[in-house]
Protein backbone atom coordinates (compact mmCIF):
# COMPACT_ATOMS: atom_id res chain seq x y z
CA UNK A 1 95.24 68.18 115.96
CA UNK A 2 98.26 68.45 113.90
CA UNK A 3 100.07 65.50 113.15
CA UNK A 4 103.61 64.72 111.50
CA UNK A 5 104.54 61.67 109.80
CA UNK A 6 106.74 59.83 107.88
CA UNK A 7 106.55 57.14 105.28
CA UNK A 8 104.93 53.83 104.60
CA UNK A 9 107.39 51.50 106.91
CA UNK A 10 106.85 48.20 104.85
CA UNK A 11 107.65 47.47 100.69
CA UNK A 12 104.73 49.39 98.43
CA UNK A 13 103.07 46.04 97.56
CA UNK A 14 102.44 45.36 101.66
CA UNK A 15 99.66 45.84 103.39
CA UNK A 16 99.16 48.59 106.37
CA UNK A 17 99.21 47.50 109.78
CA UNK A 18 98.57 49.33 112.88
CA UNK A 19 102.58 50.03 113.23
CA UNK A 20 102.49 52.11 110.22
CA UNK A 21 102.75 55.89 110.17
CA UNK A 22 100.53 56.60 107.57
CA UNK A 23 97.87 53.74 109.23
CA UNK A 24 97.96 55.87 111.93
CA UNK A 25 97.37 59.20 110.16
CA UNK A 26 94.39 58.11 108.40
CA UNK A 27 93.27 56.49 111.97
CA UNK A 28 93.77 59.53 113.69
CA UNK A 29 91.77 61.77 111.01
CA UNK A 30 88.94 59.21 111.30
CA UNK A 31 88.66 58.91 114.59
CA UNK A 32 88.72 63.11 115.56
CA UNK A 33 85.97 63.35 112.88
CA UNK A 34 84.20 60.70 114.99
CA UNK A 35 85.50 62.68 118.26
CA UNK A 36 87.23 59.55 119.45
CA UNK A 37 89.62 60.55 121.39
CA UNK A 38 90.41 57.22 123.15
CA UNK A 39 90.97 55.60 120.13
CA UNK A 40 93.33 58.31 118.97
CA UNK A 41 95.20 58.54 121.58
CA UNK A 42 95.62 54.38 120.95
CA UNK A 43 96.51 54.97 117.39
CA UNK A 44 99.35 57.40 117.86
CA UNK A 45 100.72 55.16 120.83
CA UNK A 46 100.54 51.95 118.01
CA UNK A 47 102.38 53.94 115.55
CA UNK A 48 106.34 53.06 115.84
CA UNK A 49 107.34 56.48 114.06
CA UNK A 50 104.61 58.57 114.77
CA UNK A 51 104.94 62.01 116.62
CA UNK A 52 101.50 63.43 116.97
CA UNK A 53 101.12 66.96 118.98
CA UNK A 54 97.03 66.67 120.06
CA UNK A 55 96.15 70.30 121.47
CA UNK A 56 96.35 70.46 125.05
CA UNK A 57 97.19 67.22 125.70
CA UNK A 58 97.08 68.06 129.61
CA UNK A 59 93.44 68.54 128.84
CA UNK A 60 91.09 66.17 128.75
CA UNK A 61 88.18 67.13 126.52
CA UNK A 62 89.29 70.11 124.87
CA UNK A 63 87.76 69.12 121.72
CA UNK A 64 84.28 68.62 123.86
CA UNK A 65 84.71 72.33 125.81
CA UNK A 66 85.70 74.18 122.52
CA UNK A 67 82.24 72.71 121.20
CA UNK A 68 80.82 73.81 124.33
CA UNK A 69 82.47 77.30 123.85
CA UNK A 70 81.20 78.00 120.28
CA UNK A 71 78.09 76.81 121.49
CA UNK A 72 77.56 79.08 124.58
CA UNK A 73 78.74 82.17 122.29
CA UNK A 74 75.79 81.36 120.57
CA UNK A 75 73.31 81.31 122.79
CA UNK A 76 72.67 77.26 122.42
CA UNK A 77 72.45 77.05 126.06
CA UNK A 78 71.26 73.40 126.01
CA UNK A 79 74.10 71.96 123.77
CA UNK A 80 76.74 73.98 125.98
CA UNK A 81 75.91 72.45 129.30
CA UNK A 82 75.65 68.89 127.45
CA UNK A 83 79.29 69.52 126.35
CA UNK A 84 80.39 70.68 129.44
CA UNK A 85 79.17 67.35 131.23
CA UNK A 86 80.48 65.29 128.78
CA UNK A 87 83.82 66.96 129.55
CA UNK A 88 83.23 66.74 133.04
CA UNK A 89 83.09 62.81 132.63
CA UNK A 90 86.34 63.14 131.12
CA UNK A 91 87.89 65.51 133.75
CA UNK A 92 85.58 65.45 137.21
CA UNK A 93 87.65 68.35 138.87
CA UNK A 94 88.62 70.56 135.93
CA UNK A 95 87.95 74.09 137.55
CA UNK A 96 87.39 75.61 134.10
CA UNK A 97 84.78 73.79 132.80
CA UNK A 98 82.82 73.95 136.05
CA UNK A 99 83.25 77.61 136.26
CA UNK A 100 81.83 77.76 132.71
CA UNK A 101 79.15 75.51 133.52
CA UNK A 102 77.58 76.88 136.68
CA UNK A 103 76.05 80.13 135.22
CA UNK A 104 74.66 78.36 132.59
CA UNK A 105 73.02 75.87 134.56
CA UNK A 106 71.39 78.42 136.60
CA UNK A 107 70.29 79.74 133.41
CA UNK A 108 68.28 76.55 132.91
CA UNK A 109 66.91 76.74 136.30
CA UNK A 110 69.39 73.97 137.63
CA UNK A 111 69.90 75.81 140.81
CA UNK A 112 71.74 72.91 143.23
CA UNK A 113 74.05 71.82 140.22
CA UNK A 114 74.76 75.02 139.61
CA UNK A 115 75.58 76.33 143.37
CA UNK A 116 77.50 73.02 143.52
CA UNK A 117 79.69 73.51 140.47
CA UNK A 118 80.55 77.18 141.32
CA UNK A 119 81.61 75.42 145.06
CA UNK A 120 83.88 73.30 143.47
CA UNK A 121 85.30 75.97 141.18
CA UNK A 122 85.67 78.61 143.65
CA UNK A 123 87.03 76.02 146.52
CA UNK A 124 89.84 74.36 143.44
CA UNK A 125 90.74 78.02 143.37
CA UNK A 126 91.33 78.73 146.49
CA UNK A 127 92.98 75.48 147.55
CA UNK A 128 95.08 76.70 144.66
CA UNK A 129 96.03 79.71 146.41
CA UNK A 130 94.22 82.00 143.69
CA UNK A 131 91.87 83.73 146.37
CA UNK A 132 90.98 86.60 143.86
CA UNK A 133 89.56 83.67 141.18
CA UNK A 134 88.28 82.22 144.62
CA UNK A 135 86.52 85.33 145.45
CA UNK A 136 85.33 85.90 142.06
CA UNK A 137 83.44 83.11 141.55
CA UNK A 138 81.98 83.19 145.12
CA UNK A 139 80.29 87.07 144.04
CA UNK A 140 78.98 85.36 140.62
CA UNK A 141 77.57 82.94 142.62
CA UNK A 142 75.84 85.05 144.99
CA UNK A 143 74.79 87.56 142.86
CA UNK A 144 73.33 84.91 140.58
CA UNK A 145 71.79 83.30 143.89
CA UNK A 146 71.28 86.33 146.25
CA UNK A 147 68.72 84.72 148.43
CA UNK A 148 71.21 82.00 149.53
CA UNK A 149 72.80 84.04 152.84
CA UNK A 150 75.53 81.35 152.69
CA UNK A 151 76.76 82.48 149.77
CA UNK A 152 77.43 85.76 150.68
CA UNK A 153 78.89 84.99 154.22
CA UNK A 154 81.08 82.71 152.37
CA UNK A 155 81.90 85.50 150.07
CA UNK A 156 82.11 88.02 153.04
CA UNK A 157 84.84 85.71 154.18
CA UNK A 158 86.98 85.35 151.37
CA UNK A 159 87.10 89.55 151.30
CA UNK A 160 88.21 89.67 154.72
CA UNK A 161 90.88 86.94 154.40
CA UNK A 162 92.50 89.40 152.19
CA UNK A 163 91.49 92.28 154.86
CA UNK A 164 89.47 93.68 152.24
CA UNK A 165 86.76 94.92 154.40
CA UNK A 166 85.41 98.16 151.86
CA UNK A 167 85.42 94.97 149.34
CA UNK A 168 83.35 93.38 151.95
CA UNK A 169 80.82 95.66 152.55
CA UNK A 170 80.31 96.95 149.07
CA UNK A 171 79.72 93.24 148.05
CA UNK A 172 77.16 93.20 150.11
CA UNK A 173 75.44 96.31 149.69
CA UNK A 174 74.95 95.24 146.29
CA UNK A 175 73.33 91.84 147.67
CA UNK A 176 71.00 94.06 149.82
CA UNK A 177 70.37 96.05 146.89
CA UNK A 178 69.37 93.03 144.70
CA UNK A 179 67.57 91.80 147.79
CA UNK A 180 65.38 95.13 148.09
CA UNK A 181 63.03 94.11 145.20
CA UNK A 182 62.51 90.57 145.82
CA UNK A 183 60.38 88.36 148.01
CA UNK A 184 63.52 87.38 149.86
CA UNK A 185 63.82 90.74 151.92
CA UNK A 186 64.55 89.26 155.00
CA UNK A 187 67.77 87.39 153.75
CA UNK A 188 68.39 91.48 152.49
CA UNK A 189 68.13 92.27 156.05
CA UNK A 190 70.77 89.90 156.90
CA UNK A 191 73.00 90.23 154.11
CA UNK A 192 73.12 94.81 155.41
CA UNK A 193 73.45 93.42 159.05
CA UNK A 194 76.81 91.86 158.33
CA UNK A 195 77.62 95.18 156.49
CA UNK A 196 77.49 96.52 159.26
CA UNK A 197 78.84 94.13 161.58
CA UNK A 198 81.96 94.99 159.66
CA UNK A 199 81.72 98.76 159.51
CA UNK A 200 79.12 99.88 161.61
CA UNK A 201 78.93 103.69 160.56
CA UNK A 202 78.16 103.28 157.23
CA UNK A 203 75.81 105.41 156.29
CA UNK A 204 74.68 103.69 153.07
CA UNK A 205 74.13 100.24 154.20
CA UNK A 206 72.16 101.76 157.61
CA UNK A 207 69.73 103.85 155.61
CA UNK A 208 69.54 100.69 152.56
CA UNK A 209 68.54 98.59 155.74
CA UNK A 210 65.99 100.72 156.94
CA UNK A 211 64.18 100.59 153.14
CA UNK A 212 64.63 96.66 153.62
CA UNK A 213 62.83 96.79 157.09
CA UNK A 214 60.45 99.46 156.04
CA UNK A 215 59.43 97.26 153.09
CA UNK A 216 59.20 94.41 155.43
CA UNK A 217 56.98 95.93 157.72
CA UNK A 218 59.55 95.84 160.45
CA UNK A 219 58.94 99.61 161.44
CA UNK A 220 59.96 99.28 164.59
CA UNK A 221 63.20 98.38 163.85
CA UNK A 222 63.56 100.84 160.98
CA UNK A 223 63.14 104.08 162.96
CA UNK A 224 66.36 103.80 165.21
CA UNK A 225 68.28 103.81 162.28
CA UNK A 226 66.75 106.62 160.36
CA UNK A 227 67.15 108.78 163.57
CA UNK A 228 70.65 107.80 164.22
CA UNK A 229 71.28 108.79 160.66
CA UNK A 230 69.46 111.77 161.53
CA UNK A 231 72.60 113.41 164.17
CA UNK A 232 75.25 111.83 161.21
CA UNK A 233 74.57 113.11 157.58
CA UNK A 234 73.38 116.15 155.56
CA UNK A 235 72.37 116.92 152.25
CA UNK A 236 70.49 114.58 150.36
CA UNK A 237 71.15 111.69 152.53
CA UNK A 238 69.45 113.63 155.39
CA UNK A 239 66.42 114.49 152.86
CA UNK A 240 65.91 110.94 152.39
CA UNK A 241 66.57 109.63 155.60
CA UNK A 242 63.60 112.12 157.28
CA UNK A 243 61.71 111.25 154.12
CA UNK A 244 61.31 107.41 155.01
CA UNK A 245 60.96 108.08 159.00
CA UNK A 246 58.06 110.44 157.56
CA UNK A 247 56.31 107.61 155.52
CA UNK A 248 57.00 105.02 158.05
CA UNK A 249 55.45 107.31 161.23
CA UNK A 250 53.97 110.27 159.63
CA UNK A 251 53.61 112.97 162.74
CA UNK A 252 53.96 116.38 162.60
CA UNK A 253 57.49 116.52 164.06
CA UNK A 254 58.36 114.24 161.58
CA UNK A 255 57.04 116.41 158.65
CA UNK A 256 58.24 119.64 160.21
CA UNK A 257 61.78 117.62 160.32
CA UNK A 258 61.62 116.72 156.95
CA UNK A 259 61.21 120.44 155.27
CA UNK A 260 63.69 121.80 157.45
CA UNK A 261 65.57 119.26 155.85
CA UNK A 262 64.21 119.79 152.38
CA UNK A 263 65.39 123.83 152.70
CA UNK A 264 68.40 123.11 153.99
CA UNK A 265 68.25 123.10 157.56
CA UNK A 266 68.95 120.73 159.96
């Protein structure tokens, strides 16, 4: 806060009131090292001469998210999101503060809070007309909650508003990806099925879906897609692709298949 002031308004032998300037100033300095704001903003309006410039006016708790801020930049997790909330009183829809606040409350394991404040972020932005904020915060959120399919159709969505379909797809490939190692494998297999919904020749997402299947003991479903790999791709992708039908039906074709591969032949 910076404030400007004149004098005392009354004779030097008076007593302060509320009207006075330098009241005022000494009001305002007490109250922002008491952080209140309300009563701040009341002294500056009592003042008759007073022309206070309060950082970011337009901002409710900016004091309260700066805190929050330092404190997040430090790894006080706990005090940030308090902060945050506090601000959040102050200023329900402020897309900033909920941005900042959703990772960290799925850092403390606040999962529906945190899914609802990057919602709200992500749906101010794009009601905004910022789709690329919009689209942003939908891939944190995804990526921070990858076994929530909604989130990533949502996200899907956004990308293909903007006809951003490679955008699309390589979104999700990383979800199926994430998805590969966890105990969520079949939301994986959805996540590569829209993939491909939206480009269905891609030969990274088909053969990441067939490890998804393969690891979900879906087999059956796993083996089309190797062998229509099979008639598509060479080089390494091939050697991998016969690898897995190998390991997932291990006959001699299958073997014979795979060294041909392995030398270099088809």
């Amino acid at each position: 806060m910076k404030a400007r002031m004149s004098a005392h308004d009354h004779p030097p032998e008076g007593a302060c009131t509320p009207p006075c300037p330098s009241w005022s100033e000494g009001a305002i300095e007490l109250f922002a090292v008491q952080r209140r704001y309300e009563d701040m903003l009341a002294a500056c309006r009592a003042a008759a001469h007073v022309e206070c410039l309060i950082v970011a006016p337009e901002t409710p708790g900016a004091e309260l998210v700066s805190v929050a801020d330092r404190a997040r930049s430090r790894g006080r997790i706990k005090k940030a999101v308090a902060c945050y909330r506090k601000a959040l009183e102050i200023a329900p829809g402020d897309l900033t503060i909920h941005a900042k606040l959703a990772p960290l409350l799925a850092r403390r394991g606040l999962g529906a809070e945190a899914m609802e404040s990057f919602a709200l972020a992500a749906d101010g932005q794009l009601k905004a007309g910022f789709i690329d904020r919009a689209v942003s915060l939908r891939r944190q959120a995804a990526e921070t909650f990858p076994e929530e399919y909604p989130l990533w159709q949502e996200l899907t969505r956004l990308h293909l508003i903007r006809d951003r379909r490679a955008d699309a797809v390589a979104a999700l490939r990383v979800g199926g990806r994430k998805l590969l190692h966890s105990r969520h494998k079949d939301v994986g297999v959805q996540v590569l099925r829209l993939a491909l919904e939206i480009e269905p020749r891609n030969v990274e997402v088909t053969l990441l879906l067939a490890r998804l299947l393969a690891r979900c003991g879906r087999k059956a479903e796993a083996l089309p897609l190797l062998d229509d790999l099979d008639s598509r791709v060479g080089g390494a992708m091939l050697r991998r692709a016969r690898r897995l039908a190998f390991r997932l039906s291990p006959t001699p074709r299958r073997l014979w298949r795979w060294a041909r591969a392995v030398f270099g032949k088809r």
